[in-house]
Protein backbone atom coordinates (compact mmCIF):
# COMPACT_ATOMS: atom_id res chain seq x y z
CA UNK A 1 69.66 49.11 101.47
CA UNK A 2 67.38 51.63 101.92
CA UNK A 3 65.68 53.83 99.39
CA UNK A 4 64.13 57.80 98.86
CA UNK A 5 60.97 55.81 99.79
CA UNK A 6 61.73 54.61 103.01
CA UNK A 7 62.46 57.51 104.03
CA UNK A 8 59.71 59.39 102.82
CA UNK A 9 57.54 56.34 104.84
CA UNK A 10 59.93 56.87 107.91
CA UNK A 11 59.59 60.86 108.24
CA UNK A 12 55.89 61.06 107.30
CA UNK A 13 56.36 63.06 103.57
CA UNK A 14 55.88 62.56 100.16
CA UNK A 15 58.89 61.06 98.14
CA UNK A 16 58.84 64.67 96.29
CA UNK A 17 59.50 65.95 99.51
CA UNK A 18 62.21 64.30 100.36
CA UNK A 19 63.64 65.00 97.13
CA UNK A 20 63.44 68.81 97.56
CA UNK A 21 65.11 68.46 100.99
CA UNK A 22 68.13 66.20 99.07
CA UNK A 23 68.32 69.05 96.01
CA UNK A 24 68.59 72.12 98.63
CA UNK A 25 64.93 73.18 97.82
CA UNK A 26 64.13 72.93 101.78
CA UNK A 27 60.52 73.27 102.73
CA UNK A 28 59.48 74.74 106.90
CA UNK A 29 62.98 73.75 108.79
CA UNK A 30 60.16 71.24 110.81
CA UNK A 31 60.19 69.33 107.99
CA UNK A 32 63.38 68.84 106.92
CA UNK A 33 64.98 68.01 110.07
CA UNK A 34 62.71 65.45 109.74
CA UNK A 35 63.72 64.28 106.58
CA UNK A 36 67.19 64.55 107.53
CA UNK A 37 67.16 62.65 110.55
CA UNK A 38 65.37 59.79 108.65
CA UNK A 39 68.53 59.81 106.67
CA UNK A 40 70.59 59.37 108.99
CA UNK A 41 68.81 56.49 110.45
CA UNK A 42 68.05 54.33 107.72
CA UNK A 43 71.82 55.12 106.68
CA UNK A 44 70.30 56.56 103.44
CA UNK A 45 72.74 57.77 100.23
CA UNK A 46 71.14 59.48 97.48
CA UNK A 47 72.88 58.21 93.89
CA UNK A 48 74.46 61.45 93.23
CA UNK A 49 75.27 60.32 89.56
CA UNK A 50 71.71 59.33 88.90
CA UNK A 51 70.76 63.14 90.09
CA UNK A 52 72.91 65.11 88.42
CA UNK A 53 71.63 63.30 85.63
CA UNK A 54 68.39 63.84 86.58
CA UNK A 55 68.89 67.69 87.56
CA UNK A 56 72.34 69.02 86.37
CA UNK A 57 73.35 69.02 89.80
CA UNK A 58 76.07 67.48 91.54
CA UNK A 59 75.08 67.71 95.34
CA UNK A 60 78.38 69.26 95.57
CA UNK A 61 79.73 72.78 96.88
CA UNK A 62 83.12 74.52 96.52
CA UNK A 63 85.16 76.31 99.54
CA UNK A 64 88.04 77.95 98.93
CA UNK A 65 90.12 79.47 101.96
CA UNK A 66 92.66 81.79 102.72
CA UNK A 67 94.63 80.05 105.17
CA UNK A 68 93.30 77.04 107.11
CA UNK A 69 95.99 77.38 109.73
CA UNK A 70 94.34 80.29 110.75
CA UNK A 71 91.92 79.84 113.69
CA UNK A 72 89.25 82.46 111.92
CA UNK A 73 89.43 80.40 108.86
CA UNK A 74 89.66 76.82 110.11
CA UNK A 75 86.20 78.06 112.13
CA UNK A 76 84.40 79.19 109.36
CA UNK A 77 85.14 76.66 107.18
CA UNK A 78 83.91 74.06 109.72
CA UNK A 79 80.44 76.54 109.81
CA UNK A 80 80.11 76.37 106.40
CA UNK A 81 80.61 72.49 106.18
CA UNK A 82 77.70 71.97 108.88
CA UNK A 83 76.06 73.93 107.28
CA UNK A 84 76.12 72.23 103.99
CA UNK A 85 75.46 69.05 104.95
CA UNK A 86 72.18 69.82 107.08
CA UNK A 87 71.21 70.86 103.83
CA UNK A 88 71.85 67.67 101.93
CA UNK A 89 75.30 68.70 99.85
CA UNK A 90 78.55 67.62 100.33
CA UNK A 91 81.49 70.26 100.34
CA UNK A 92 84.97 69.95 98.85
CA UNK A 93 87.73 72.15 100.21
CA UNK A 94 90.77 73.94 98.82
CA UNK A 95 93.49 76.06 101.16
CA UNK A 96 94.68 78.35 99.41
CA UNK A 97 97.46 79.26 101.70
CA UNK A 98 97.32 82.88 100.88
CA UNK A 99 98.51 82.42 97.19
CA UNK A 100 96.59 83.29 94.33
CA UNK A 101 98.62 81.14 92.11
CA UNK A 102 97.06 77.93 95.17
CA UNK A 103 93.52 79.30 94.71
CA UNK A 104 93.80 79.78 91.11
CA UNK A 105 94.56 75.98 91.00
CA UNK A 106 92.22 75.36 93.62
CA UNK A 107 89.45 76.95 91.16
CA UNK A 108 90.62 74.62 88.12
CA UNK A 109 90.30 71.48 89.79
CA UNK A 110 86.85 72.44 91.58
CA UNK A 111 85.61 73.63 87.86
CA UNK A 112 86.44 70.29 86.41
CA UNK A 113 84.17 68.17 89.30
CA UNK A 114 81.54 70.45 88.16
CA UNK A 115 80.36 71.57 91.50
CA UNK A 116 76.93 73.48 91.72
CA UNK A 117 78.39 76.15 93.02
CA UNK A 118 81.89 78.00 94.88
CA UNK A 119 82.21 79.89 97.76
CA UNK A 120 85.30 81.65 97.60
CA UNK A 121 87.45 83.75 100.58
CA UNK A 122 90.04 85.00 98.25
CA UNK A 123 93.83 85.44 99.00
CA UNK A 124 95.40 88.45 98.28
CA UNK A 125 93.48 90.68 95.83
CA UNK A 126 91.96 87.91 94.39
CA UNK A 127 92.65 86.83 90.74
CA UNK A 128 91.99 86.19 86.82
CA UNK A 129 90.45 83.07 87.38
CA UNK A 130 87.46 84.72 89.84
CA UNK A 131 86.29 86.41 86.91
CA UNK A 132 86.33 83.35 85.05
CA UNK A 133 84.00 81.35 87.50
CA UNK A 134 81.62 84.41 86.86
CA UNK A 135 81.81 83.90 82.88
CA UNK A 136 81.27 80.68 83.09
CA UNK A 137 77.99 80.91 84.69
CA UNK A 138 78.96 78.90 87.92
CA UNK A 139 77.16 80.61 90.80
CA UNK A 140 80.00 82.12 92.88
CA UNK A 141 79.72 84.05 96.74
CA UNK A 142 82.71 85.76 98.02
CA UNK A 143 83.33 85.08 101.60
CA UNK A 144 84.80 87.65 104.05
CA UNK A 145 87.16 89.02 101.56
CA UNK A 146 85.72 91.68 98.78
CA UNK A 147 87.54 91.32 96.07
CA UNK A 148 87.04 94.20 93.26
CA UNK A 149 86.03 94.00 89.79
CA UNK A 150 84.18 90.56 90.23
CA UNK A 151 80.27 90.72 90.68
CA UNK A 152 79.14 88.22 93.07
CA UNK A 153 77.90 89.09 96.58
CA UNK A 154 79.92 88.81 99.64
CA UNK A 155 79.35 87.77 103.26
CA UNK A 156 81.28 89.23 105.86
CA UNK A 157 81.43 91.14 109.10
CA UNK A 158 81.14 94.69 108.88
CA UNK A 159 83.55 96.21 111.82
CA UNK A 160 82.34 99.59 111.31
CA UNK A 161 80.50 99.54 114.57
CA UNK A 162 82.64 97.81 116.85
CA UNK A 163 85.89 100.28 115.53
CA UNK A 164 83.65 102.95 117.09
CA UNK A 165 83.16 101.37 120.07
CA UNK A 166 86.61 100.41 120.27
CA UNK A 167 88.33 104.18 119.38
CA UNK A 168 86.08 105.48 122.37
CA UNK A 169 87.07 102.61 124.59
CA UNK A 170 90.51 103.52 124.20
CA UNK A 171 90.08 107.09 124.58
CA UNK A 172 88.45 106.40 128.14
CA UNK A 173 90.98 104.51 128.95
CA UNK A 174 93.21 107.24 128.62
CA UNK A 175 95.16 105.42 125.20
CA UNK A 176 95.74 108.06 123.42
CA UNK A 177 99.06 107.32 121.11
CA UNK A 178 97.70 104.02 118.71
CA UNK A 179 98.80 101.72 116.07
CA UNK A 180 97.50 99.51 114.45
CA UNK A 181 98.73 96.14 112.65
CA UNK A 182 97.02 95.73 108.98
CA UNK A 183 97.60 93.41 106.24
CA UNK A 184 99.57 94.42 103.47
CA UNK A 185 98.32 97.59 101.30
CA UNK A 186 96.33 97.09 98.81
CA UNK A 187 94.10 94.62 100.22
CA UNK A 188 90.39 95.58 100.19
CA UNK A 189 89.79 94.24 104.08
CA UNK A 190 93.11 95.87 105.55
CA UNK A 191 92.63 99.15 104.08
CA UNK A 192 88.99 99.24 104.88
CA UNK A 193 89.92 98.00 108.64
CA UNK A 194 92.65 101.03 109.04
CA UNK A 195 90.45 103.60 107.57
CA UNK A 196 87.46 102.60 109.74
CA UNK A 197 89.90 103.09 112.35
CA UNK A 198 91.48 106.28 111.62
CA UNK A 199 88.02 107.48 111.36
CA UNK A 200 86.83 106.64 114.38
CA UNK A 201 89.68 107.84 116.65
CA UNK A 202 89.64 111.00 114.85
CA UNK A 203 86.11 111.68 116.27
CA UNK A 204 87.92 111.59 119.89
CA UNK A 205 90.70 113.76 118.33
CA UNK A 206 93.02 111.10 118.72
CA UNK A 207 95.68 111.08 115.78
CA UNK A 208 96.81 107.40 113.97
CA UNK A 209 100.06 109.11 112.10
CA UNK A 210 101.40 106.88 109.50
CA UNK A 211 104.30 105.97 111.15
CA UNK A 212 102.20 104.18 113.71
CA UNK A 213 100.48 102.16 110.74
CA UNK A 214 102.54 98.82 109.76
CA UNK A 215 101.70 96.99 107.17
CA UNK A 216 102.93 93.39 107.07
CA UNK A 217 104.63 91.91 104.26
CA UNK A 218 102.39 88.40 104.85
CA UNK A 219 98.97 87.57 107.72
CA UNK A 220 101.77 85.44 109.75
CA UNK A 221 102.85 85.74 113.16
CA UNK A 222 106.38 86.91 111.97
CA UNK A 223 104.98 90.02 109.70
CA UNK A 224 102.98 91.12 113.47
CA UNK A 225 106.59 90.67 115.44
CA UNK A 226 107.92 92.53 112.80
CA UNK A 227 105.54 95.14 112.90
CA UNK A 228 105.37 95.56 116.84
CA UNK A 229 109.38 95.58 117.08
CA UNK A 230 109.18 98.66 114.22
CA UNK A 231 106.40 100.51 116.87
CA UNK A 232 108.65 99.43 120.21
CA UNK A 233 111.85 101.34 118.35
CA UNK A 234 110.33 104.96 117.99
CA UNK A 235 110.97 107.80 119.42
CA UNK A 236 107.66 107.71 121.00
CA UNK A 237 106.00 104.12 120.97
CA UNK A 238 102.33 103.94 120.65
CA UNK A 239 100.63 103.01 124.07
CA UNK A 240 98.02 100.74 122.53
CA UNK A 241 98.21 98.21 119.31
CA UNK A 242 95.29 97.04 117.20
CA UNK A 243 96.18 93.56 115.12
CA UNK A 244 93.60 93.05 112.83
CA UNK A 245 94.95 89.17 112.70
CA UNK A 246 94.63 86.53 115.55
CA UNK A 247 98.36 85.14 113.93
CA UNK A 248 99.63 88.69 113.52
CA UNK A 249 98.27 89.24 117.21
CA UNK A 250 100.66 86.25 118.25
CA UNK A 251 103.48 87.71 116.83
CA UNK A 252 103.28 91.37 118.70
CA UNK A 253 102.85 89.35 121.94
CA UNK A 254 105.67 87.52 121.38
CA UNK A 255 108.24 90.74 120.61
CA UNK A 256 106.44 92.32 123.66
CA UNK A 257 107.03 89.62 125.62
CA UNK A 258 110.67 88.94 124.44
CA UNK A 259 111.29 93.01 125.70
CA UNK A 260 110.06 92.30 128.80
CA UNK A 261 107.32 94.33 128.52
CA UNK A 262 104.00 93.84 130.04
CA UNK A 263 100.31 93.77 128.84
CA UNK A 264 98.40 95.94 129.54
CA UNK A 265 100.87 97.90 131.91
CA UNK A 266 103.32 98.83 129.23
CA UNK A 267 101.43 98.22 125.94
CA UNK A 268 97.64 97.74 125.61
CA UNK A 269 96.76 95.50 122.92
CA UNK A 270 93.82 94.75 121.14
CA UNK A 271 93.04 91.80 118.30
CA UNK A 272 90.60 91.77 115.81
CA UNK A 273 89.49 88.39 115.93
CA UNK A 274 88.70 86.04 118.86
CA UNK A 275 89.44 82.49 119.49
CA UNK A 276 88.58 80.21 122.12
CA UNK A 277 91.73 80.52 124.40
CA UNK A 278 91.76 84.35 124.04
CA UNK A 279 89.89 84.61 126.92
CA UNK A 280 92.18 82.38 129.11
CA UNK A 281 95.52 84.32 128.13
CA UNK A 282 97.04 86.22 131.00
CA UNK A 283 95.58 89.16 131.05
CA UNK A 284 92.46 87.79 128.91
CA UNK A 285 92.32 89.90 125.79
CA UNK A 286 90.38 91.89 124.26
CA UNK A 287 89.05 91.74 120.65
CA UNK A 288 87.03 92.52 117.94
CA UNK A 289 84.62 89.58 117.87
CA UNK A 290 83.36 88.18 113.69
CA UNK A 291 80.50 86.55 114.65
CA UNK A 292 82.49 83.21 112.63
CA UNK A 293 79.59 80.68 112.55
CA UNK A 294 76.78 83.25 111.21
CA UNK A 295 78.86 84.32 108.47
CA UNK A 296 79.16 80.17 107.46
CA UNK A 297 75.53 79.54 107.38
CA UNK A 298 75.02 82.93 105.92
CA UNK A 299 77.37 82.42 102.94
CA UNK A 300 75.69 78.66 102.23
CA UNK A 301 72.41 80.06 101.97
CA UNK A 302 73.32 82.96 99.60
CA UNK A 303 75.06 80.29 97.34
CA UNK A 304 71.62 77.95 97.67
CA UNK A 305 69.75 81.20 96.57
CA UNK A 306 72.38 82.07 93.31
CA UNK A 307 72.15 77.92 92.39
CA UNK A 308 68.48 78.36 92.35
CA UNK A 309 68.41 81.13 90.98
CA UNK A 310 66.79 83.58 93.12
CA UNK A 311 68.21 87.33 94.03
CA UNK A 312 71.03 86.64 96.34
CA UNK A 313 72.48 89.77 97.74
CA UNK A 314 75.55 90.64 99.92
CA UNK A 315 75.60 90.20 103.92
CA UNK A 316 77.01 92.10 106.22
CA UNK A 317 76.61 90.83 110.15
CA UNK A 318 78.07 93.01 112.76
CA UNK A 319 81.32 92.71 114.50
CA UNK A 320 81.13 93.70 118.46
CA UNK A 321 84.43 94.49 120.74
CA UNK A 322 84.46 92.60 123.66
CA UNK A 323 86.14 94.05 126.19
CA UNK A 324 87.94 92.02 128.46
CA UNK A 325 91.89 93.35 130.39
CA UNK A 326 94.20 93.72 128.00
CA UNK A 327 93.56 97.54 127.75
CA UNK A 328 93.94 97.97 131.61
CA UNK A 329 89.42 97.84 131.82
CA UNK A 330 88.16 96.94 135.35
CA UNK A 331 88.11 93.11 135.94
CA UNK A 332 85.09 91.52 133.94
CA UNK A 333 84.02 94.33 132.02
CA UNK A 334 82.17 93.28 128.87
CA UNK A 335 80.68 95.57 125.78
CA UNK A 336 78.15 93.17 124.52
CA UNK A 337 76.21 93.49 120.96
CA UNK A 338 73.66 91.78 118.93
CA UNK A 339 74.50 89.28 116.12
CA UNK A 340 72.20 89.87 112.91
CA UNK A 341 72.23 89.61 108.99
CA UNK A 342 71.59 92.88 107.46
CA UNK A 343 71.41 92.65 103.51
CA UNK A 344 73.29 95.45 101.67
């Protein structure tokens, strides 16, 4: 069985080396792909007992979810697993289902393994037991969800941008009667999604009137059928809908289609979120692109920096729209935007 000095023989590096790349403490990225990739040849497995012994450290990271049947979540969660591993630590995962009361136990049992550290993208409004991770001293990064009241940095995309773009695509397009789709009220990403929104349309003095804001009940498909049936039975329906949920999204499409009613002919429709087959629907749609995998790595290194206690601020990265013919744009029409970390 092979040993830490094999591999420090096999990748060219001292046996202290190695052992920095194993605890996290990476040197040039050169070097610990090569460390790394000895590993996985010689089939190497650190004695994660003997370590934590050694350095009060497990090896071991946290990740708790809102809803892993969600494609945005299911995504990132992979990212951050990757992630974690090219960096030597394992990851243990918890789906919280969108319950605090899941997450809450989810925190317990993650606690008790004595992890090195928890990233956390909180359901609801969060909980009792965030504040507690803080207390007790275990480093803790929220993840796409602020969550008020509990100090700990957050990574996550900042729409601000791409709501712009988005309010004057519309209003080019000649949309000028939207709605938009948010998740219940109350919650810190919703409200901050509808009034980025509001904002922006107002600078094309386009109006988003309360009655064209719905606010589901859950972040299922049902709530976003829901939602769109309550638009379709106004007076005046809006000519354009922004779901600000890929499951919500599914759910508007589905009372759309169920009416008879066609995209983008009779409603426009916009998602904020993107997944793979997005692009294949019929017409392709367009969407408010999270640039997923960034916001992964992103979130692992800000944890890495908090464990070794180093300044670890919040992330934002930018969302884009990407325009594709679900509004009624020209055939192939793209709005394209860079993907960077900007500390906050």
């Amino acid at each position: 069985m092979a040993n830490i000095k094999d591999v420090a023989e096999r990748a060219g590096v001292s046996v202290a080396t190695v052992s920095r790349v194993l605890n996290g403490h990476s040197p040039v990225a050169e070097t610990r792909e090569r460390v790394l990739a000895a590993v996985r040849e010689l089939g190497y497995r650190p004695n994660n007992v003997a370590r934590a012994l050694r350095t009060a450290r497990t090896g071991t990271l946290g990740l708790i979810i809102g809803d892993l049947t969600n494609p945005f979540f299911t995504e990132l969660a992979d990212a951050v697993e990757d992630e974690a591993r090219s960096l030597g630590y394992s990851l243990v995962i918890g789906n919280a289902g969108e319950r605090p009361d899941q997450q809450d136990d989810y925190i317990r049992t993650l606690l008790d393994r004595q992890i090195d550290g928890l990233l956390v993208s909180s359901a609801g409004t969060g909980s009792t037991m965030l504040g507690e991770v803080v207390a007790s001293g275990t480093p803790l990064v929220l993840l796409d969800r602020i969550v008020p009241g509990v100090d700990a940095p957050c990574v996550r995309a900042d729409g601000r941008e791409a709501l712009t773009d988005l309010a004057a695509h519309l209003a080019a397009l000649g949309r000028r009667r939207p709605a938009i789709i948010v998740a219940p009220a109350g919650t810190p990403t919703g409200d901050e999604r509808l009034r980025l929104f509001r904002t922006a349309l107002a600078a094309h003095g386009i109006a988003l009137p309360d009655t064209c804001v719905g606010a589901t009940p859950d972040l299922q498909h049902t709530g976003g059928r829901a939602v769109m049936r309550a638009f379709l039975d106004l007076p005046e329906p809006p000519d354009a809908v922004l779901a600000t949920d890929n499951l919500m999204a599914l759910g508007a499409m589905d009372e759309l289609r169920a009416r008879g009613l066609r995209i983008p002919e009779d409603m426009a429709l916009v998602v904020y979120d993107d997944v793979p087959w997005f692009r294949h629907a019929d017409p392709p749609l367009t969407v408010i692109a999270q640039p997923t995998r960034e916001l992964g790595r992103a979130a692992v290194h800000t944890l890495l920096a908090r464990i070794e206690g180093r300044d670890a601020a919040s992330v934002l990265l930018p969302a884009r729209l990407v325009a594709r013919n679900s509004c009624g744009e020209p055939t192939g029409r793209r709005v394209p935007a860079p993907s960077r970390a900007e500390p906050v």
